[in-house]
N, C-alpha and C. Protein backbone atom coordinates (compact mmCIF):
# COMPACT_ATOMS: atom_id res chain seq x y z
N UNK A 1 -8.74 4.23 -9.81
CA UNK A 1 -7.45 4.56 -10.36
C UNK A 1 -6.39 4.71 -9.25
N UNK A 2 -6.89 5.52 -7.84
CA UNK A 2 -5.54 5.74 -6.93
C UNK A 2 -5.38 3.99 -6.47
N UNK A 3 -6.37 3.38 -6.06
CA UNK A 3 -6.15 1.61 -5.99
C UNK A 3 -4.82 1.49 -6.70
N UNK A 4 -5.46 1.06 -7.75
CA UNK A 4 -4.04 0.41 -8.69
C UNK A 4 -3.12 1.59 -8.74
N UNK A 5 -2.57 2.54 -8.49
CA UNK A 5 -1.38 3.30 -8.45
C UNK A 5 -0.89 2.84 -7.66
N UNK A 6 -1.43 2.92 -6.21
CA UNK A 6 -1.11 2.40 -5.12
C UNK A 6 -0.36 1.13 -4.87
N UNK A 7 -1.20 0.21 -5.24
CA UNK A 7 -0.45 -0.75 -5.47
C UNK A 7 0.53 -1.16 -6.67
N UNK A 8 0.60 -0.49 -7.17
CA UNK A 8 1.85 -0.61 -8.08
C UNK A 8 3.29 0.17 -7.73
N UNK A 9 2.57 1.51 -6.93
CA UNK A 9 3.91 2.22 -6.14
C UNK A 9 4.88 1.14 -4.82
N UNK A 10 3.52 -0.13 -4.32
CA UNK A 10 3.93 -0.60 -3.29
C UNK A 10 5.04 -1.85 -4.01
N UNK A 11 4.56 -1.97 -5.10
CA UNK A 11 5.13 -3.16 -5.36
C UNK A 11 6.16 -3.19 -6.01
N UNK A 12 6.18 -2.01 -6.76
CA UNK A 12 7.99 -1.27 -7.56
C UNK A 12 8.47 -1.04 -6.12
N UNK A 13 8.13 -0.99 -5.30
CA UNK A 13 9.22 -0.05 -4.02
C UNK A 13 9.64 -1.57 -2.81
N UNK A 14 8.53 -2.95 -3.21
CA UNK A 14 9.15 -4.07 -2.43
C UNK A 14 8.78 -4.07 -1.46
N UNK A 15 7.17 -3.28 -1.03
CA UNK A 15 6.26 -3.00 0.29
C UNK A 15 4.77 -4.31 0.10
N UNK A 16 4.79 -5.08 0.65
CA UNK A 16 3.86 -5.61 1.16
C UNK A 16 3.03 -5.83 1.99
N UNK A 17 1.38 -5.74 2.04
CA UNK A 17 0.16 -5.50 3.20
C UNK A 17 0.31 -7.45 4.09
N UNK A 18 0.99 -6.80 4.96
CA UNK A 18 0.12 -8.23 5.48
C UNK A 18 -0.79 -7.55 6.90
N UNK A 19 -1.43 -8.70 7.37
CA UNK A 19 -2.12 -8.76 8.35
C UNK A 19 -3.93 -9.13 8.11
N UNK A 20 -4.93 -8.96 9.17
CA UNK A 20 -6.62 -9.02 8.46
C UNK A 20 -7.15 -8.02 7.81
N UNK A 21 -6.23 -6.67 8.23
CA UNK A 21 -6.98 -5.33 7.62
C UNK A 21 -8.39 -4.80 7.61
N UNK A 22 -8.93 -5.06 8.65
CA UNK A 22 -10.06 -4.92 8.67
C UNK A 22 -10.26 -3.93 9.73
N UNK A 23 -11.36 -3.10 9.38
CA UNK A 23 -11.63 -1.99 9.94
C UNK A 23 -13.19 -1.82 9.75
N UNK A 24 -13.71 -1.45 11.40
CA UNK A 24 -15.03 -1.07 11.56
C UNK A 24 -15.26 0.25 10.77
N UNK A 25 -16.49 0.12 10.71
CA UNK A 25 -17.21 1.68 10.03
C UNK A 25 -16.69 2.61 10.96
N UNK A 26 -16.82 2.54 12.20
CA UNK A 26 -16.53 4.12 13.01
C UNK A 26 -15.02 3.55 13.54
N UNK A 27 -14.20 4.06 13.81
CA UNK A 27 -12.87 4.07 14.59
C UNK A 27 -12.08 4.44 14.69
N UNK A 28 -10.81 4.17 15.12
CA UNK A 28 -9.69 5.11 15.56
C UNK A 28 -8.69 4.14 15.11
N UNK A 29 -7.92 4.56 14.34
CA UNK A 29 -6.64 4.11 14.01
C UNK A 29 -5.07 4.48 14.61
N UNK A 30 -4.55 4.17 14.82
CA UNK A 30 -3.56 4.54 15.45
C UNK A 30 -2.42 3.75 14.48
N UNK A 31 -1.27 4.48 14.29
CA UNK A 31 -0.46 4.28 13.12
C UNK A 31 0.93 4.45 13.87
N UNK A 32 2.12 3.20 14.26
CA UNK A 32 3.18 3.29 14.43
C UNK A 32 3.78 2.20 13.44
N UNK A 33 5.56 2.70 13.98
CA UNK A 33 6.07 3.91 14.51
C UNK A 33 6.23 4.81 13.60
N UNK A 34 6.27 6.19 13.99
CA UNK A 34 5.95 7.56 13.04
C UNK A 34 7.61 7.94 12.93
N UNK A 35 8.31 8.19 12.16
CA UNK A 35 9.35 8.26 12.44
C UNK A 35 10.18 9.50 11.15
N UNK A 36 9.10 9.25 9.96
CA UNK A 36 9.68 10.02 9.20
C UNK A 36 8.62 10.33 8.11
N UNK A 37 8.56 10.98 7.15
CA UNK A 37 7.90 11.88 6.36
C UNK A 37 7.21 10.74 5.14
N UNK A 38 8.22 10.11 5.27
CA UNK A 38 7.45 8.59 3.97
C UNK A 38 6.48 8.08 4.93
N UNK A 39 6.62 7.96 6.05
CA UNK A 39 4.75 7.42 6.98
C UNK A 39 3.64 7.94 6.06
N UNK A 40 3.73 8.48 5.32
CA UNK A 40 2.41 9.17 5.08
C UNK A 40 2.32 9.05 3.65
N UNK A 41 3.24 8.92 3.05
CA UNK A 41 3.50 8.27 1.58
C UNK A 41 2.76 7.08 1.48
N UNK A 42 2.97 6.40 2.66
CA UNK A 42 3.08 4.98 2.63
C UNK A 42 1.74 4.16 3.00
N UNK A 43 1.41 5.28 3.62
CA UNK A 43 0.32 5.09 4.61
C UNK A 43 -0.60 5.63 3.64
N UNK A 44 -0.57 6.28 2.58
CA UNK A 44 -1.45 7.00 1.90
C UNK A 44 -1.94 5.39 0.88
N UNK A 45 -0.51 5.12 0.25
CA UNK A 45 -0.79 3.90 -0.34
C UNK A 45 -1.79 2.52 -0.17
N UNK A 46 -1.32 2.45 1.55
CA UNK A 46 -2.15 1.52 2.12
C UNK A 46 -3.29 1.35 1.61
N UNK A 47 -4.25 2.62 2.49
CA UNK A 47 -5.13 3.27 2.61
C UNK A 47 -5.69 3.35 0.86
N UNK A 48 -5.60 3.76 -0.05
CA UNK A 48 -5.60 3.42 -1.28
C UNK A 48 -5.83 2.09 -1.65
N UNK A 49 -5.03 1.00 -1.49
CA UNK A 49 -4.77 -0.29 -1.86
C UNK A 49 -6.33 -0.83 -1.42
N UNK A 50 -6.38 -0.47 0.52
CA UNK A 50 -7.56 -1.25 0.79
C UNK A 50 -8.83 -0.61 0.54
N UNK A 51 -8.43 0.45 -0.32
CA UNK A 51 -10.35 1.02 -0.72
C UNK A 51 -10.81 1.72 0.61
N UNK A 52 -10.02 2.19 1.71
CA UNK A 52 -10.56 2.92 2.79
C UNK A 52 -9.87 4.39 2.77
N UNK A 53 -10.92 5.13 3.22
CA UNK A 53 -10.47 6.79 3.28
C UNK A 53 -10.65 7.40 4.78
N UNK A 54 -9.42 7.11 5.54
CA UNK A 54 -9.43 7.39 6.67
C UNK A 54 -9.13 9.28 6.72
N UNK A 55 -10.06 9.75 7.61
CA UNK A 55 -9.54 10.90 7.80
C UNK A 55 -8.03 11.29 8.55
N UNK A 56 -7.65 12.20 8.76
CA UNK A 56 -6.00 12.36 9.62
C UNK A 56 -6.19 14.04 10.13
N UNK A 57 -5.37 14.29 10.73
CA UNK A 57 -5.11 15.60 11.10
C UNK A 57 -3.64 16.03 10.89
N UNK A 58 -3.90 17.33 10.43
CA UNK A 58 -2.68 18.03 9.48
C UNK A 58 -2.97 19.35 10.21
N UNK A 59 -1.46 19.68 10.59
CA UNK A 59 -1.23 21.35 10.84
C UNK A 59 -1.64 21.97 10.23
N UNK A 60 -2.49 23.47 10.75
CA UNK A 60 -2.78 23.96 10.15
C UNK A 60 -2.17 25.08 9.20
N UNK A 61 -1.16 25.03 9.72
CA UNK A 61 -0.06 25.58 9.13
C UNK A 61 -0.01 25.30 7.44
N UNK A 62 0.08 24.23 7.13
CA UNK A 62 0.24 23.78 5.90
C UNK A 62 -1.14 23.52 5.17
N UNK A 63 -2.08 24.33 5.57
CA UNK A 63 -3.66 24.76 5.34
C UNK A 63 -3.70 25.89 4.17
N UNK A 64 -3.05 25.92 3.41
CA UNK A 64 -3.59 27.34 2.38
C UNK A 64 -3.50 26.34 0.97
N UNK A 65 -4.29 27.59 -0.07
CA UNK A 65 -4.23 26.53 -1.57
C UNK A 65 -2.86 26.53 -2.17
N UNK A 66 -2.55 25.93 -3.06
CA UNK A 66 -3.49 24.48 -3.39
C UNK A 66 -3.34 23.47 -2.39
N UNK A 67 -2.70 23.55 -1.53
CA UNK A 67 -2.42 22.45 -0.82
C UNK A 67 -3.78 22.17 0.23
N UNK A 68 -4.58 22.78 0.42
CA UNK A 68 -5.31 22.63 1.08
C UNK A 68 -6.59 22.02 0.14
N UNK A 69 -6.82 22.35 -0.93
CA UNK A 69 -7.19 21.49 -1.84
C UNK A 69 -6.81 19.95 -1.91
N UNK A 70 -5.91 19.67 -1.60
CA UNK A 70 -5.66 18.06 -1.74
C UNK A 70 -5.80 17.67 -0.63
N UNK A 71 -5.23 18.32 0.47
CA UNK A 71 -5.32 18.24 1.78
C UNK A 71 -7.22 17.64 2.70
N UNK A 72 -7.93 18.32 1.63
CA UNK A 72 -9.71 17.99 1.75
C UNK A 72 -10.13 16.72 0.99
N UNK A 73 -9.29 16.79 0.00
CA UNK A 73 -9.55 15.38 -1.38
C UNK A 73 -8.97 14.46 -0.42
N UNK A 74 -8.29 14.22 0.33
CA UNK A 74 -7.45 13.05 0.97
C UNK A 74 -7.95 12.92 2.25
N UNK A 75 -9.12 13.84 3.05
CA UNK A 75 -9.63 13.36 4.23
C UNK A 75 -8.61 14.18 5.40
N UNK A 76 -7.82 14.91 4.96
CA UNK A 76 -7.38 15.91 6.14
C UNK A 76 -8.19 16.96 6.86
N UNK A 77 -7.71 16.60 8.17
CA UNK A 77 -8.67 17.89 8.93
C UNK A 77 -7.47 19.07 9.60
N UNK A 78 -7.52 20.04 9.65
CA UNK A 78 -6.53 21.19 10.12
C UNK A 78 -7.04 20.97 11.51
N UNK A 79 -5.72 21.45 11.98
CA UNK A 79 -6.01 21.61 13.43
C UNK A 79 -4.77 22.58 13.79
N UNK A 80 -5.38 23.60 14.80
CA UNK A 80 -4.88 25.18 15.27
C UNK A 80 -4.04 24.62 16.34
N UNK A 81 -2.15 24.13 16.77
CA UNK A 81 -1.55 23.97 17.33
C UNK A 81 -1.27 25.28 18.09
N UNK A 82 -1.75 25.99 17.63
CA UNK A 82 -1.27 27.39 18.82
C UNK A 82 -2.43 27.78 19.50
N UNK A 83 -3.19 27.27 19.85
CA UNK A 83 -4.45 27.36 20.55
C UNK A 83 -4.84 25.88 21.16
N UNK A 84 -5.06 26.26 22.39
CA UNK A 84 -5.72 24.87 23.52
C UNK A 84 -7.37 25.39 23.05
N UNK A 85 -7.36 23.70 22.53
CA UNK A 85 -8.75 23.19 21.96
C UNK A 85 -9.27 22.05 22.60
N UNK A 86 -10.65 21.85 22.29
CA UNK A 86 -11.12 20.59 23.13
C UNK A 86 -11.27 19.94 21.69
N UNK A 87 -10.26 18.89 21.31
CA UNK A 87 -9.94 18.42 20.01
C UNK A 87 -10.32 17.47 20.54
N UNK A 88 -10.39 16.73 21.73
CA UNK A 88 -11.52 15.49 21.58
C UNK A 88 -12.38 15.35 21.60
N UNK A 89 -13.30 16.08 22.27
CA UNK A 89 -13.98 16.33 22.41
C UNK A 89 -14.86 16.88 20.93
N UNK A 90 -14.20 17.79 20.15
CA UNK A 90 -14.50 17.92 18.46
C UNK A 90 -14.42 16.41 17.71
N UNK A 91 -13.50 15.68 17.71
CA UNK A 91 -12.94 14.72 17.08
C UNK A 91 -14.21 13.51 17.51
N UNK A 92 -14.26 13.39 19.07
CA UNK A 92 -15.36 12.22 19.28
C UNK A 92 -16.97 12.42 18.54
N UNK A 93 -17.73 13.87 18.64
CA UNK A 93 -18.26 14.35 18.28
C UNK A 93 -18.20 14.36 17.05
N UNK A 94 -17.22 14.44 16.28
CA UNK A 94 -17.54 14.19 14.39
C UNK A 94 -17.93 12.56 14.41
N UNK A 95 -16.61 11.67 15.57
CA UNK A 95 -17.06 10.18 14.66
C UNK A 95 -18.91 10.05 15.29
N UNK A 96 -19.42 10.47 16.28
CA UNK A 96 -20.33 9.80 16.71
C UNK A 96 -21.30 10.46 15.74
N UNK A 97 -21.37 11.91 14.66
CA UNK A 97 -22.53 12.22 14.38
C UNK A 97 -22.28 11.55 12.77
N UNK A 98 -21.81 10.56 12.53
CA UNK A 98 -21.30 9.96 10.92
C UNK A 98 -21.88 8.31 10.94
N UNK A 99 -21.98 8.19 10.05
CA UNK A 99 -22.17 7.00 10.01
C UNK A 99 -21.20 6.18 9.74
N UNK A 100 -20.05 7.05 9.14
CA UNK A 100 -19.09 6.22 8.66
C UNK A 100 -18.10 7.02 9.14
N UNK A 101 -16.96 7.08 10.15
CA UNK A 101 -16.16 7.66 10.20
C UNK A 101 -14.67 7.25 10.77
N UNK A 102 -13.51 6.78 9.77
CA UNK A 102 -12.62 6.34 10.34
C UNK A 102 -10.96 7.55 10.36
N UNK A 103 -10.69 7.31 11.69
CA UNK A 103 -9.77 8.46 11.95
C UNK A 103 -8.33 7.72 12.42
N UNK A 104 -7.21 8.63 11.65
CA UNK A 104 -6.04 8.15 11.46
C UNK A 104 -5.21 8.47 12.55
N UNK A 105 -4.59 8.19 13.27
CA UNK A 105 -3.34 9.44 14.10
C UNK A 105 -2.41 8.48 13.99
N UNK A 106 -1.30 9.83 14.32
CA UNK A 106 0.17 8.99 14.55
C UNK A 106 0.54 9.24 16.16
N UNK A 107 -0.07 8.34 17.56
CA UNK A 107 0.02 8.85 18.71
C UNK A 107 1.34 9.67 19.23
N UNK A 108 2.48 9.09 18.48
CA UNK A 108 3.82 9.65 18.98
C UNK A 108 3.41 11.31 18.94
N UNK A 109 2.93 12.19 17.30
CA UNK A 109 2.24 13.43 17.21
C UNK A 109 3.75 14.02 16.59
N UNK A 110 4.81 13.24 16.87
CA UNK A 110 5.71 13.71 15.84
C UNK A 110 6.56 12.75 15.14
N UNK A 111 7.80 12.86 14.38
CA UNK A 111 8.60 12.32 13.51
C UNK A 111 10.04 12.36 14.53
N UNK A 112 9.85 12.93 15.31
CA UNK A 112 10.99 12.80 16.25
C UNK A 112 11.14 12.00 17.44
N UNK A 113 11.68 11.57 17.82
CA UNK A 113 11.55 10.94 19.26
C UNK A 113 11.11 11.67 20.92
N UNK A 114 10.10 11.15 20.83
CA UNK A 114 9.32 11.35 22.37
C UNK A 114 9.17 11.03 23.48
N UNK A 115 9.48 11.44 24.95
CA UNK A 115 9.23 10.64 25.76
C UNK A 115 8.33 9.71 26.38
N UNK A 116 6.99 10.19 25.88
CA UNK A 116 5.91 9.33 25.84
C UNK A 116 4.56 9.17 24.31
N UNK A 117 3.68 8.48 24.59
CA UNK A 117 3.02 9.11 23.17
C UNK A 117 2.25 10.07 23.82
N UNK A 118 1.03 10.89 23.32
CA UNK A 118 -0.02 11.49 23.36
C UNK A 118 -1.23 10.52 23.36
N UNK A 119 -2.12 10.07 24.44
CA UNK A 119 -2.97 9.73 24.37
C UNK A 119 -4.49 10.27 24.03
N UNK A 120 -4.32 10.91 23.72
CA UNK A 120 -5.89 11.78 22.70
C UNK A 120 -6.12 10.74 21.80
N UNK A 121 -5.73 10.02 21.07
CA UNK A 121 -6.52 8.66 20.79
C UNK A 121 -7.29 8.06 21.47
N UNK A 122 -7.28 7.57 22.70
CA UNK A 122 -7.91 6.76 23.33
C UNK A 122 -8.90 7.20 23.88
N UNK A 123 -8.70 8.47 24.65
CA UNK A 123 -9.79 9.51 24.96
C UNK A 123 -10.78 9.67 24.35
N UNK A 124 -10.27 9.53 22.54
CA UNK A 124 -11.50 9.80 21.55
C UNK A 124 -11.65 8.61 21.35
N UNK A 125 -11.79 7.55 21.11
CA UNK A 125 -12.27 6.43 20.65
C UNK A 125 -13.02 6.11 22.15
N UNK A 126 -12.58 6.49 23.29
CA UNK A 126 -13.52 5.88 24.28
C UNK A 126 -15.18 6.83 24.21
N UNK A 127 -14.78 8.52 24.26
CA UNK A 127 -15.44 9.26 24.59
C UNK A 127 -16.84 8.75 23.19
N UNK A 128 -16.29 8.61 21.92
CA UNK A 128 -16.94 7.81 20.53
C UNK A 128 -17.54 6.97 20.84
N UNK A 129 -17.12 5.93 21.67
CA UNK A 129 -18.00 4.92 21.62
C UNK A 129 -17.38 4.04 20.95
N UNK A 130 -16.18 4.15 20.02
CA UNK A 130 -15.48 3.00 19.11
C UNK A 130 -14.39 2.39 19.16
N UNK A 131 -14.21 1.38 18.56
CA UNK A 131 -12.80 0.58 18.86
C UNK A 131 -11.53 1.30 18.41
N UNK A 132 -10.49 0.64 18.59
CA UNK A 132 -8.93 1.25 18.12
C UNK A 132 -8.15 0.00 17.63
N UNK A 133 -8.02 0.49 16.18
CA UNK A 133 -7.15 -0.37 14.95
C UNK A 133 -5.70 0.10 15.53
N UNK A 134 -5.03 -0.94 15.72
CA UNK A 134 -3.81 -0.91 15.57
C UNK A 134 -3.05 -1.37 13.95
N UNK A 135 -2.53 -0.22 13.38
CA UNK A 135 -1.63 0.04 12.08
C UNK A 135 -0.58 0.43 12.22
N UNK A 136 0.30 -0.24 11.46
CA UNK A 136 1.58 -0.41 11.70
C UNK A 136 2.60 -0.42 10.11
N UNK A 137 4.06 0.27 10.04
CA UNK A 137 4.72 0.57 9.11
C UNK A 137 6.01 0.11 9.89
N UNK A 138 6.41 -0.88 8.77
CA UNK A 138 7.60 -1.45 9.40
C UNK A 138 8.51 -1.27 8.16
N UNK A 139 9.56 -0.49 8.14
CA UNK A 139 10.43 -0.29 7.45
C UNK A 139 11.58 -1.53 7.20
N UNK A 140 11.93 -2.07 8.10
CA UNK A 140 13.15 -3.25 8.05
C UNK A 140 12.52 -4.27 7.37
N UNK A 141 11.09 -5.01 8.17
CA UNK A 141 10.63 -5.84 6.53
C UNK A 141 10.07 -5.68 5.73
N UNK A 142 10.05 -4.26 5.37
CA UNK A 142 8.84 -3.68 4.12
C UNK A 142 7.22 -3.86 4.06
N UNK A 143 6.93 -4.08 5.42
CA UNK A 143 5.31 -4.25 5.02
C UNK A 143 4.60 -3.02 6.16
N UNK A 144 3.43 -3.35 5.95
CA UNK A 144 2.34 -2.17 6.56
C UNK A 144 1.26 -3.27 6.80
N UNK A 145 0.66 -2.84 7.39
CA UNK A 145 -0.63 -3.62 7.64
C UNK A 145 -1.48 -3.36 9.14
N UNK A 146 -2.48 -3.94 9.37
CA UNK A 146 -2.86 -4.12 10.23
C UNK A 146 -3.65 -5.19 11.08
N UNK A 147 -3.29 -5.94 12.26
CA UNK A 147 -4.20 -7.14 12.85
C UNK A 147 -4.81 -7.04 14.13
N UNK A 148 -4.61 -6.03 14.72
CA UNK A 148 -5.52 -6.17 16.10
C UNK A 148 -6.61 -4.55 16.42
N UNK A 149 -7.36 -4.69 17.07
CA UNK A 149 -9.05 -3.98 17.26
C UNK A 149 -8.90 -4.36 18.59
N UNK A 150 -8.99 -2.90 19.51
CA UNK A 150 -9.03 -3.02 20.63
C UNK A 150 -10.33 -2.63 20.79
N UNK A 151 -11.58 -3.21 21.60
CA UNK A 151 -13.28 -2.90 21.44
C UNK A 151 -13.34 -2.26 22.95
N UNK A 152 -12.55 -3.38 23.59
CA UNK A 152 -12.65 -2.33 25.53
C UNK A 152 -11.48 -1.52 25.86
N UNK A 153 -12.18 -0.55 26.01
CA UNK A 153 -11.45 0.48 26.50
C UNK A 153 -12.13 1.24 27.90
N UNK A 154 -12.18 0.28 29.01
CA UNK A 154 -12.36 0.62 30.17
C UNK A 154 -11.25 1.05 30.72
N UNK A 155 -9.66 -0.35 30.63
CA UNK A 155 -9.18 -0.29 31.76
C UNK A 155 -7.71 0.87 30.80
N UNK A 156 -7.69 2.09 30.98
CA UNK A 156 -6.80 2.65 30.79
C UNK A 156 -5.39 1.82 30.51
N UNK A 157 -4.80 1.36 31.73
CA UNK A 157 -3.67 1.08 31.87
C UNK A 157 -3.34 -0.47 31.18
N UNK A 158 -4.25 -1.08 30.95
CA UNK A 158 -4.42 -2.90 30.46
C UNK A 158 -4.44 -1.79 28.42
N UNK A 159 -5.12 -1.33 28.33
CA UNK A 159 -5.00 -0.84 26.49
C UNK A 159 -3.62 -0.20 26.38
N UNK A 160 -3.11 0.64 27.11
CA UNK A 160 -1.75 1.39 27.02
C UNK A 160 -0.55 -0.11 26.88
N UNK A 161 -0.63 -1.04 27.91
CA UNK A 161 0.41 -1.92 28.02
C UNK A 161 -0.21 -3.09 26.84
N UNK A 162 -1.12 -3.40 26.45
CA UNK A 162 -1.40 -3.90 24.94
C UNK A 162 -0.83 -3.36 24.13
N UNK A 163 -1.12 -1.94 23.61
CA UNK A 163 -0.10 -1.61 22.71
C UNK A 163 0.66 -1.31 23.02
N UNK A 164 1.60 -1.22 23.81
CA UNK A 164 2.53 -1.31 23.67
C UNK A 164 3.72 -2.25 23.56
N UNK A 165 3.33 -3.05 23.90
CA UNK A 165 3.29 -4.88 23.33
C UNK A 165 3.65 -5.20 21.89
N UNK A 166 2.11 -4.20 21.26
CA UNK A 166 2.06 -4.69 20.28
C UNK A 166 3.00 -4.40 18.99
N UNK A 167 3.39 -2.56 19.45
CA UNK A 167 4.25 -2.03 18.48
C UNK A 167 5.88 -3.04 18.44
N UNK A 168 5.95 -3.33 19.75
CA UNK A 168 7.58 -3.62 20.39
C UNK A 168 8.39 -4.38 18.79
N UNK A 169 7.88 -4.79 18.03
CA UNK A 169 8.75 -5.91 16.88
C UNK A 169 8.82 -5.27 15.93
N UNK A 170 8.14 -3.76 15.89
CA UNK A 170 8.05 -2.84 14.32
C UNK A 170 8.71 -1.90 14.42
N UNK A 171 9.48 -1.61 13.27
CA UNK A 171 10.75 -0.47 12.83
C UNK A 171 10.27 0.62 11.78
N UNK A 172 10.79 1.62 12.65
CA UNK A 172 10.63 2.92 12.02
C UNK A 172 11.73 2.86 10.91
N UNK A 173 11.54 4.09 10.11
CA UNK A 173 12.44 4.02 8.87
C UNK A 173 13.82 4.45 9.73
N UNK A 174 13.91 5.33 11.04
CA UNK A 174 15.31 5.67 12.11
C UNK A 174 14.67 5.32 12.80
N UNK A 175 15.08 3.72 13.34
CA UNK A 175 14.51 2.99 14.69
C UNK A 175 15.17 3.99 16.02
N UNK A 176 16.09 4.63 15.63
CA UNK A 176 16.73 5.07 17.10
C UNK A 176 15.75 6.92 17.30
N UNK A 177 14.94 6.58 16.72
CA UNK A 177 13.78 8.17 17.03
C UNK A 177 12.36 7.18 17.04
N UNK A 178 12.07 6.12 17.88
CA UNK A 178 11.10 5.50 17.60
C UNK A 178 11.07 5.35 19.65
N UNK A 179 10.12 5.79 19.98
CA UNK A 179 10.24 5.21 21.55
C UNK A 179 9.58 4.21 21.38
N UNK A 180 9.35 3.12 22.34
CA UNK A 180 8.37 2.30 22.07
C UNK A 180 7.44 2.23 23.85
N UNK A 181 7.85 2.97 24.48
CA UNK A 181 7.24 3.59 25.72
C UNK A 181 6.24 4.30 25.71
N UNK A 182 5.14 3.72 25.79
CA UNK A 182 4.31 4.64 25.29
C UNK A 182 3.37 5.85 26.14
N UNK A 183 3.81 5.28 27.56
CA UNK A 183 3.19 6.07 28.50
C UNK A 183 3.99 6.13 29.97
């Protein structure tokens, strides 16, 4: 049932999936550019459309019922921003003890404009053992989707300047709060 909502919300609203969309059993998703509060509307849809239930991380702030009730139905995990955590170290450790575990972030980490992203993605997908989906929400031509799987993640600085490559042609819903610098 959320399938076909999904795609019927995408298609009254003039949003189309392109790209291969394909996603390993274990991985790391990474979702630009983050720019505003419909990312996650939208991104929920996706995610719906293609029959995948990526987990995400949500303040914990916005952790009490009912909201935290839907917040578990949808694959959110809380996480304590006022406390230094070894969140990759947690995060690599969930995907490696699953058989199936795919994890969402938005590297920017906010809706505002940043001087660089947060690399705790990469950290966890290396420390995992798994690749990194590049997903993408482009507001100016209405689509979402995703086409590239990064599998090596040796050379730090060669994956950072890939994506960042890769985001360079995609628009936030306020391109001018979108860095595309990513490190």
């Amino acid at each position: 049932m959320k399938r076909i909502f999904a795609k019927l919300i995408l298609k009254f609203l003039g949003w189309k999936i392109i790209g291969n969309n394909t996603f390993p059993k274990k991985c790391v998703i990474i979702v630009a550019p983050h720019t505003s509060n419909w990312d996650f509307i939208y991104g929920k849809c996706y995610a719906y459309t293609l029959g995948i239930q990526p987990k995400y991380l949500v303040k914990s702030e916005l952790y009490f019922w009912p909201i935290s009730w839907f917040i578990n139905r949808n694959g959110g995990i809380p996480v304590d921003r006022t406390q230094s955590t070894s969140l990759v170290d947690h995060l690599s450790l969930k995907i490696k003890n699953e058989d199936e575990f795919m994890l969402t972030l938005s590297p920017e980490g906010t809706r505002s404009k940043v001087d660089k992203w947060k690399t705790g993605f990469y950290y966890v997908a290396k420390k995992a053992n798994v690749p990194i989906v590049l997903a993408f929400i482009d507001f100016k031509n209405k689509c979402l989707g995703s086409d590239k799987i990064i599998y090596d993640l040796e050379n730090f600085q060669k994956v950072m300047a890939d994506i960042q490559d890769y985001y360079k042609n995609y628009n936030g819903k306020y391109p001018n709060q979108f860095n595309q610098v990513i490190y």
